[in-house]
C-alpha atoms as a PDB file:
ATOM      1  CA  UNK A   1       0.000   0.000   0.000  1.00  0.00           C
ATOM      2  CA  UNK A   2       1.471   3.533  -0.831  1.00  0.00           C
ATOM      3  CA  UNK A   3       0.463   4.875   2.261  1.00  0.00           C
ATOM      4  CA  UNK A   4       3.382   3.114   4.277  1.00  0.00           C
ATOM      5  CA  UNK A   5       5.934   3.964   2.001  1.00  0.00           C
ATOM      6  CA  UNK A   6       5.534   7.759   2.193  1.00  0.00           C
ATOM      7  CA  UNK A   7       5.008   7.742   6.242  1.00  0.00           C
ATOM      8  CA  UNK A   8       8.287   8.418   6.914  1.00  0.00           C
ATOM      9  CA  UNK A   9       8.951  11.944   4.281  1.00  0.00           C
ATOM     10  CA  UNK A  10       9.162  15.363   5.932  1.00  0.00           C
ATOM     11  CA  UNK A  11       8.063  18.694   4.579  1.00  0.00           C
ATOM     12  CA  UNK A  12      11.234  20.080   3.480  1.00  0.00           C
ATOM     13  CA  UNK A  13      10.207  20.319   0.233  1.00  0.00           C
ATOM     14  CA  UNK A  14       8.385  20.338  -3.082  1.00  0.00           C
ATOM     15  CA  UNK A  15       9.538  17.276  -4.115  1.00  0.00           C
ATOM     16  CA  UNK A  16       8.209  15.134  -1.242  1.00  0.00           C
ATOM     17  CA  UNK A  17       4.902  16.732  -2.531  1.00  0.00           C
ATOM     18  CA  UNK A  18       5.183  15.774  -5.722  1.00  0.00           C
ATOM     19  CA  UNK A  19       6.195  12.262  -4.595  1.00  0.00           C
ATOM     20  CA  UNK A  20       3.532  11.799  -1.922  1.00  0.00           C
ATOM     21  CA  UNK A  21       0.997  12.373  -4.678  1.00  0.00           C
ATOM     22  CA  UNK A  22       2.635  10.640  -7.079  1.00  0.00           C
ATOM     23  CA  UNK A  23       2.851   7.219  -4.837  1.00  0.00           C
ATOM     24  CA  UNK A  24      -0.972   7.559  -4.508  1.00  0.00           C
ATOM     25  CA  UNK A  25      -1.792   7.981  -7.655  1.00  0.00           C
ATOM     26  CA  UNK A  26      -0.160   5.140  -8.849  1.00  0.00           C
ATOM     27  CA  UNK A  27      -1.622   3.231  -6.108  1.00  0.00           C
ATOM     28  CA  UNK A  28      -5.297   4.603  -6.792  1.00  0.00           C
ATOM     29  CA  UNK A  29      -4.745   3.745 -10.473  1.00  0.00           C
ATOM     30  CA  UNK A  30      -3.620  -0.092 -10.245  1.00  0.00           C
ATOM     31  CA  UNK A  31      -6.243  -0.853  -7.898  1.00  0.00           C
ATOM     32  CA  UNK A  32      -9.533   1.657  -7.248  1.00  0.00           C
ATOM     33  CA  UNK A  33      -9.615   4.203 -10.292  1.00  0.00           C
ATOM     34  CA  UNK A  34     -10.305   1.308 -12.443  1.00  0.00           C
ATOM     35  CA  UNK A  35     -14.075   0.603 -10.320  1.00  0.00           C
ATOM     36  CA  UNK A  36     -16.661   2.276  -9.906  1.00  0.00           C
ATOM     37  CA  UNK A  37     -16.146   5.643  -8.161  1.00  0.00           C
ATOM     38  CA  UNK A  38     -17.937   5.169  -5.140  1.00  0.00           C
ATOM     39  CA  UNK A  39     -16.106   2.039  -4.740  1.00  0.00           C
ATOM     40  CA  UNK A  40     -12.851   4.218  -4.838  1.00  0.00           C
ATOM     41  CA  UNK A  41     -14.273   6.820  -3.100  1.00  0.00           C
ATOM     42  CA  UNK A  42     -15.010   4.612  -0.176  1.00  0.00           C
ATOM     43  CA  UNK A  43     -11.447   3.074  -0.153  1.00  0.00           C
ATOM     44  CA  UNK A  44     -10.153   5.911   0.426  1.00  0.00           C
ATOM     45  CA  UNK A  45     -12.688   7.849   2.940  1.00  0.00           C
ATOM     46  CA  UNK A  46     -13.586   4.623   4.945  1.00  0.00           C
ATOM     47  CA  UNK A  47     -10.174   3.089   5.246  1.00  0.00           C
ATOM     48  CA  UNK A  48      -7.725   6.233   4.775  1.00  0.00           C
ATOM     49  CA  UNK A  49      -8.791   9.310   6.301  1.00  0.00           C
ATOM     50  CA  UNK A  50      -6.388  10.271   7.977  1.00  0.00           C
ATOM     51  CA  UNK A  51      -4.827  11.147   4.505  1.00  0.00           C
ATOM     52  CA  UNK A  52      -7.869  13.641   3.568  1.00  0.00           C
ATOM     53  CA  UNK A  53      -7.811  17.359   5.552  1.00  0.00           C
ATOM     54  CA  UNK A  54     -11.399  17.377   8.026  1.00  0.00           C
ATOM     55  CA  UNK A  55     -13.514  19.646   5.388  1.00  0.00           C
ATOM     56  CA  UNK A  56     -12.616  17.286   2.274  1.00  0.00           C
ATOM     57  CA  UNK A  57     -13.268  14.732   4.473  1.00  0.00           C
ATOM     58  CA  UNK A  58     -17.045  15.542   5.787  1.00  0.00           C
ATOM     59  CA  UNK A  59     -17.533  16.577   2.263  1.00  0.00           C
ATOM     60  CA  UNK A  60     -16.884  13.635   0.415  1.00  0.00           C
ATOM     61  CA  UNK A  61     -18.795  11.731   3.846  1.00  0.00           C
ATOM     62  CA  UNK A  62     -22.030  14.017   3.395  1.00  0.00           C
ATOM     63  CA  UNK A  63     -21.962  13.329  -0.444  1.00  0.00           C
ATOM     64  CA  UNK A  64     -21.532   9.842  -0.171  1.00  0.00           C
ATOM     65  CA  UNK A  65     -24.527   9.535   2.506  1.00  0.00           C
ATOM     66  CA  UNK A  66     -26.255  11.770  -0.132  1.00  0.00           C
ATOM     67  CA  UNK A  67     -25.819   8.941  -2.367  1.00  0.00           C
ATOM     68  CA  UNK A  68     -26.947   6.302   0.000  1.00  0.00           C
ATOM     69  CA  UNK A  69     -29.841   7.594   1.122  1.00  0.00           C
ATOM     70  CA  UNK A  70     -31.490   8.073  -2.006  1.00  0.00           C
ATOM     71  CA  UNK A  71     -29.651   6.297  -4.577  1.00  0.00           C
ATOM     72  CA  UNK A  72     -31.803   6.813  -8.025  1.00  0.00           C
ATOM     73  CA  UNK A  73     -31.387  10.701  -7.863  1.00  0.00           C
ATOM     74  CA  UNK A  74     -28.061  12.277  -8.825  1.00  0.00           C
ATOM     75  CA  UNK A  75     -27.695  14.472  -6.020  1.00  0.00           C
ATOM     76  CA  UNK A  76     -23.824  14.048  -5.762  1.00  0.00           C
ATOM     77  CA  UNK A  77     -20.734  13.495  -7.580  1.00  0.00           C
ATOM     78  CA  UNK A  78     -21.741  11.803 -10.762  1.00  0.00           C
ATOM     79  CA  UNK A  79     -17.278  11.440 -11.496  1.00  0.00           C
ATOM     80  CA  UNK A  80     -14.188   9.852  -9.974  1.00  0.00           C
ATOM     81  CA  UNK A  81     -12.883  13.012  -8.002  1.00  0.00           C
ATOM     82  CA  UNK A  82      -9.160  11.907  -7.677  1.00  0.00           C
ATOM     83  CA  UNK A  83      -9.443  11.121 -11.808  1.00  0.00           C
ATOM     84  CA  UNK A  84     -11.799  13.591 -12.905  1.00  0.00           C
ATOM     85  CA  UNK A  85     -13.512  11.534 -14.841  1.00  0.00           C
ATOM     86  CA  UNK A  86     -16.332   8.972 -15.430  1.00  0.00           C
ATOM     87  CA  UNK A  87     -13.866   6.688 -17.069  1.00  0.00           C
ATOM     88  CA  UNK A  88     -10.633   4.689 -16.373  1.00  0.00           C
ATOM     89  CA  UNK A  89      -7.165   6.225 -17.732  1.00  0.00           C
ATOM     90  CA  UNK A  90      -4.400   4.350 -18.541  1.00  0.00           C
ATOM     91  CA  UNK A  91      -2.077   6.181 -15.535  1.00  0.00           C
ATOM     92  CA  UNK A  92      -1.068   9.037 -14.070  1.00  0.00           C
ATOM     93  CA  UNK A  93       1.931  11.365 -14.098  1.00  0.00           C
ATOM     94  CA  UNK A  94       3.085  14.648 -11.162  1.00  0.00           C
ATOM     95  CA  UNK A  95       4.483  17.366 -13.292  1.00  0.00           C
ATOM     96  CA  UNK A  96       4.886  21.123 -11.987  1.00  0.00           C
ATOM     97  CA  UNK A  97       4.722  21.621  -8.027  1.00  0.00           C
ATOM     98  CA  UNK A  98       3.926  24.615  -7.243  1.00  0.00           C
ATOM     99  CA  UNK A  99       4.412  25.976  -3.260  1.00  0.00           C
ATOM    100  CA  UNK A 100       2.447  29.024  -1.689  1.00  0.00           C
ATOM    101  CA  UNK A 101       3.066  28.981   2.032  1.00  0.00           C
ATOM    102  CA  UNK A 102       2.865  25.841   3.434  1.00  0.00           C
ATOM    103  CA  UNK A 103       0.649  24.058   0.497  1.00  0.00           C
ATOM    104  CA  UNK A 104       1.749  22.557  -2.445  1.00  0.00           C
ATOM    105  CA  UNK A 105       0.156  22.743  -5.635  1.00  0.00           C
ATOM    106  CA  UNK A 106       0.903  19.720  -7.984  1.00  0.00           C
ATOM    107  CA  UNK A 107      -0.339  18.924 -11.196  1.00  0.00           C
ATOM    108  CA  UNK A 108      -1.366  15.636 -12.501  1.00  0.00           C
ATOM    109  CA  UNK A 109      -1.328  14.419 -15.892  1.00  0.00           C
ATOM    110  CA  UNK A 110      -3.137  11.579 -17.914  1.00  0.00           C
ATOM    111  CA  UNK A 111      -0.423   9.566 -19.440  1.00  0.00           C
ATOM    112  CA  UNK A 112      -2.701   8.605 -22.309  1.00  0.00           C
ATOM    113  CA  UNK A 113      -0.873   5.990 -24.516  1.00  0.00           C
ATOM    114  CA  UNK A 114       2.192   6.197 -26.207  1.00  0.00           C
ATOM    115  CA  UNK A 115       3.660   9.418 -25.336  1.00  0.00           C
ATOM    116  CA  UNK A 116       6.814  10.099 -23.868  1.00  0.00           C
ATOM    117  CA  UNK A 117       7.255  11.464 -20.350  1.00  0.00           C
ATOM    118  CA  UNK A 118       8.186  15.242 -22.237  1.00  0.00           C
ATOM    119  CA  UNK A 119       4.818  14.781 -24.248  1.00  0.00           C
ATOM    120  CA  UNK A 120       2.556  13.982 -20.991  1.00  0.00           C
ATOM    121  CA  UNK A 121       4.246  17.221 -18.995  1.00  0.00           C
ATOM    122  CA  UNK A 122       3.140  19.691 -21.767  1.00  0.00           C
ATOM    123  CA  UNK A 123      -0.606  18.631 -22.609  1.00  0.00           C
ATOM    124  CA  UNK A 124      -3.738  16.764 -20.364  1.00  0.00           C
ATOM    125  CA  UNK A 125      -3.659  18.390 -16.958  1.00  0.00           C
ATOM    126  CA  UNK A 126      -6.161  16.850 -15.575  1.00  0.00           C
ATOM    127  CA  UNK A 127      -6.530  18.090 -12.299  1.00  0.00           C
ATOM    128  CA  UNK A 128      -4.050  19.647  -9.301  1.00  0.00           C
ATOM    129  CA  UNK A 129      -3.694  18.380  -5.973  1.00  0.00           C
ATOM    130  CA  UNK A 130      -3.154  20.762  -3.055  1.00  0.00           C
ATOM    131  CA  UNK A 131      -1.062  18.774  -0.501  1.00  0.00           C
ATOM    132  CA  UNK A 132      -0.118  19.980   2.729  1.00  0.00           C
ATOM    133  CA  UNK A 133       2.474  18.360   5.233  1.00  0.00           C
ATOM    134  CA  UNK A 134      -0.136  18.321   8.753  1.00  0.00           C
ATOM    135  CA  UNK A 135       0.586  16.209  12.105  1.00  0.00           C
ATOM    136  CA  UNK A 136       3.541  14.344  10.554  1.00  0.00           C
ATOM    137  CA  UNK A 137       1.886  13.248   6.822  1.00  0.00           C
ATOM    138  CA  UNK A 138       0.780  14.115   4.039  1.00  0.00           C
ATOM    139  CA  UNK A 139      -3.097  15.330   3.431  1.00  0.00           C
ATOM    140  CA  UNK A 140      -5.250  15.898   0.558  1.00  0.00           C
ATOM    141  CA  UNK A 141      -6.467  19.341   1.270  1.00  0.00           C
ATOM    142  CA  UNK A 142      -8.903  19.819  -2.091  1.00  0.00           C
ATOM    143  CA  UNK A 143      -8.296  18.863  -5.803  1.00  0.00           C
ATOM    144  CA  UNK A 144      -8.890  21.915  -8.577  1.00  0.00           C
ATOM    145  CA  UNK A 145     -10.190  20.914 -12.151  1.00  0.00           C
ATOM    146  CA  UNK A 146      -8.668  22.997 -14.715  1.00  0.00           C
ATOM    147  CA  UNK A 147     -10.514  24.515 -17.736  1.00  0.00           C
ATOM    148  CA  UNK A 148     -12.706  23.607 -19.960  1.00  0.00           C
ATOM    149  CA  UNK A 149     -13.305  20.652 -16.993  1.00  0.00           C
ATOM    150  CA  UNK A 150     -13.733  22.878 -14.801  1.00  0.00           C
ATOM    151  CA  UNK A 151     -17.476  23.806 -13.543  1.00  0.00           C
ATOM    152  CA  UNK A 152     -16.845  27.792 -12.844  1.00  0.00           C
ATOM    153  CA  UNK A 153     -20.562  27.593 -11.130  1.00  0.00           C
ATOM    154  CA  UNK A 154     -19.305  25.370  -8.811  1.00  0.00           C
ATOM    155  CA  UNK A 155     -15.875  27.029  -8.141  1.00  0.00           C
ATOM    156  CA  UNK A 156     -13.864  24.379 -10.113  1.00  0.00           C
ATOM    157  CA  UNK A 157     -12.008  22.512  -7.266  1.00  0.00           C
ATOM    158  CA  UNK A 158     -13.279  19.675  -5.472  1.00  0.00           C
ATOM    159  CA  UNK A 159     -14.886  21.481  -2.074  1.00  0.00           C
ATOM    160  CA  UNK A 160     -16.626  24.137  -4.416  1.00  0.00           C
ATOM    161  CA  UNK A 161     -18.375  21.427  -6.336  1.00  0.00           C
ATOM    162  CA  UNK A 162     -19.316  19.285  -2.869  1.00  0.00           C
ATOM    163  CA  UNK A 163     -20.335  22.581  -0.813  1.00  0.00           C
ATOM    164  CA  UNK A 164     -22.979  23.628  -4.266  1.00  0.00           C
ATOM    165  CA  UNK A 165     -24.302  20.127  -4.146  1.00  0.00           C
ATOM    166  CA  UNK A 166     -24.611  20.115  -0.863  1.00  0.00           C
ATOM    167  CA  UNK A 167     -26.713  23.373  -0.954  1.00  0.00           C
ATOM    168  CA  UNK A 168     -28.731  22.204  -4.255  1.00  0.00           C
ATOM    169  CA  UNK A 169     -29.817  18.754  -2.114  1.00  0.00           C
ATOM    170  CA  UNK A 170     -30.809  21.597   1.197  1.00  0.00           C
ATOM    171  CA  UNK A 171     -32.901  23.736  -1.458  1.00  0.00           C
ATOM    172  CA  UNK A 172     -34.520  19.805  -3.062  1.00  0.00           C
ATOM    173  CA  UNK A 173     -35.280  18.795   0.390  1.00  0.00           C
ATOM    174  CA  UNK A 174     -33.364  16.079   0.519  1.00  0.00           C
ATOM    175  CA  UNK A 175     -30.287  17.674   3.139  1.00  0.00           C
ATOM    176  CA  UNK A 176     -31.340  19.590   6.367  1.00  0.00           C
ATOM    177  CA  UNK A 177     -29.613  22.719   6.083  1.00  0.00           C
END
């Protein structure tokens, strides 16, 4: 599990970012990006919080009980967060880390097929983990979707989309505010 192998990296720099994220990603990708999302989601929610900050956290809890309680309406995330997508991708590559204060910015790429490493850098972000080093690991603080994958109505990140479905299921009826 990547998890254990990243337990023991420090803060001290970008490239412990880009490697923390890295590790999961190829661990997500062999294993949980290739189910159903919920099934990933739940991997990684039920069995590894501790690597997801508190808000992301009771987000991704409230959507997925969202989900549970009323499972025939799309009320919640109708995509893989971590993959931003519906469907499975062949893998996924860290490129540009990016620090601003103590977070870290890094971008993930789809590694499509048959490129080389220089080809998968310049072309399909598809999303950008902000990672910050909290209580002696790693955390997944929120994941932003770039453009044109990005929702602007919902902020484009990860807890802007949760927090307006959250709201839209309040003003439905199906969420006490």
């Amino acid at each position: 599990m990547f998890y254990k192998s990243i337990q023991a990296q420090t803060a001290d720099s970008k490239e412990n970012a880009r490697v923390f994220v890295q590790k999961f990603y190829d661990w997500y990708g062999k294993g949980y990006a290739k189910q159903r999302h919920i099934t990933a989601q739940y991997e990684i929610i039920k069995r590894n919080p501790q690597y997801l900050d508190k808000t992301l956290l009771n987000a991704l809890l409230a959507d997925e009980r969202a989900w549970a309680k009323y499972p025939r309406a799309i009320i919640g995330l109708d995509f893989d967060p971590f993959t931003n997508t519906l469907d499975t991708r062949k893998g996924y590559q860290t490129g540009l880390v990016t620090q601003k204060a103590d977070k870290f910015f890094v971008d993930v790429h789809d590694i499509g097929s048959g490129r080389s490493k220089k080809e998968i850098l310049s072309a399909n972000l598809i999303l950008t983990a902000e990672v910050a080093y909290v209580h002696g690991h790693w955390i997944f603080e929120n994941l932003v979707y770039p453009r044109p994958y990005a929702l602007d109505n919902y902020g484009g990140n990860l807890l802007g989309i949760l927090d307006s479905l959250r709201k839209d299921r309040i003003k439905q009826g199906y969420e006490k505010p």
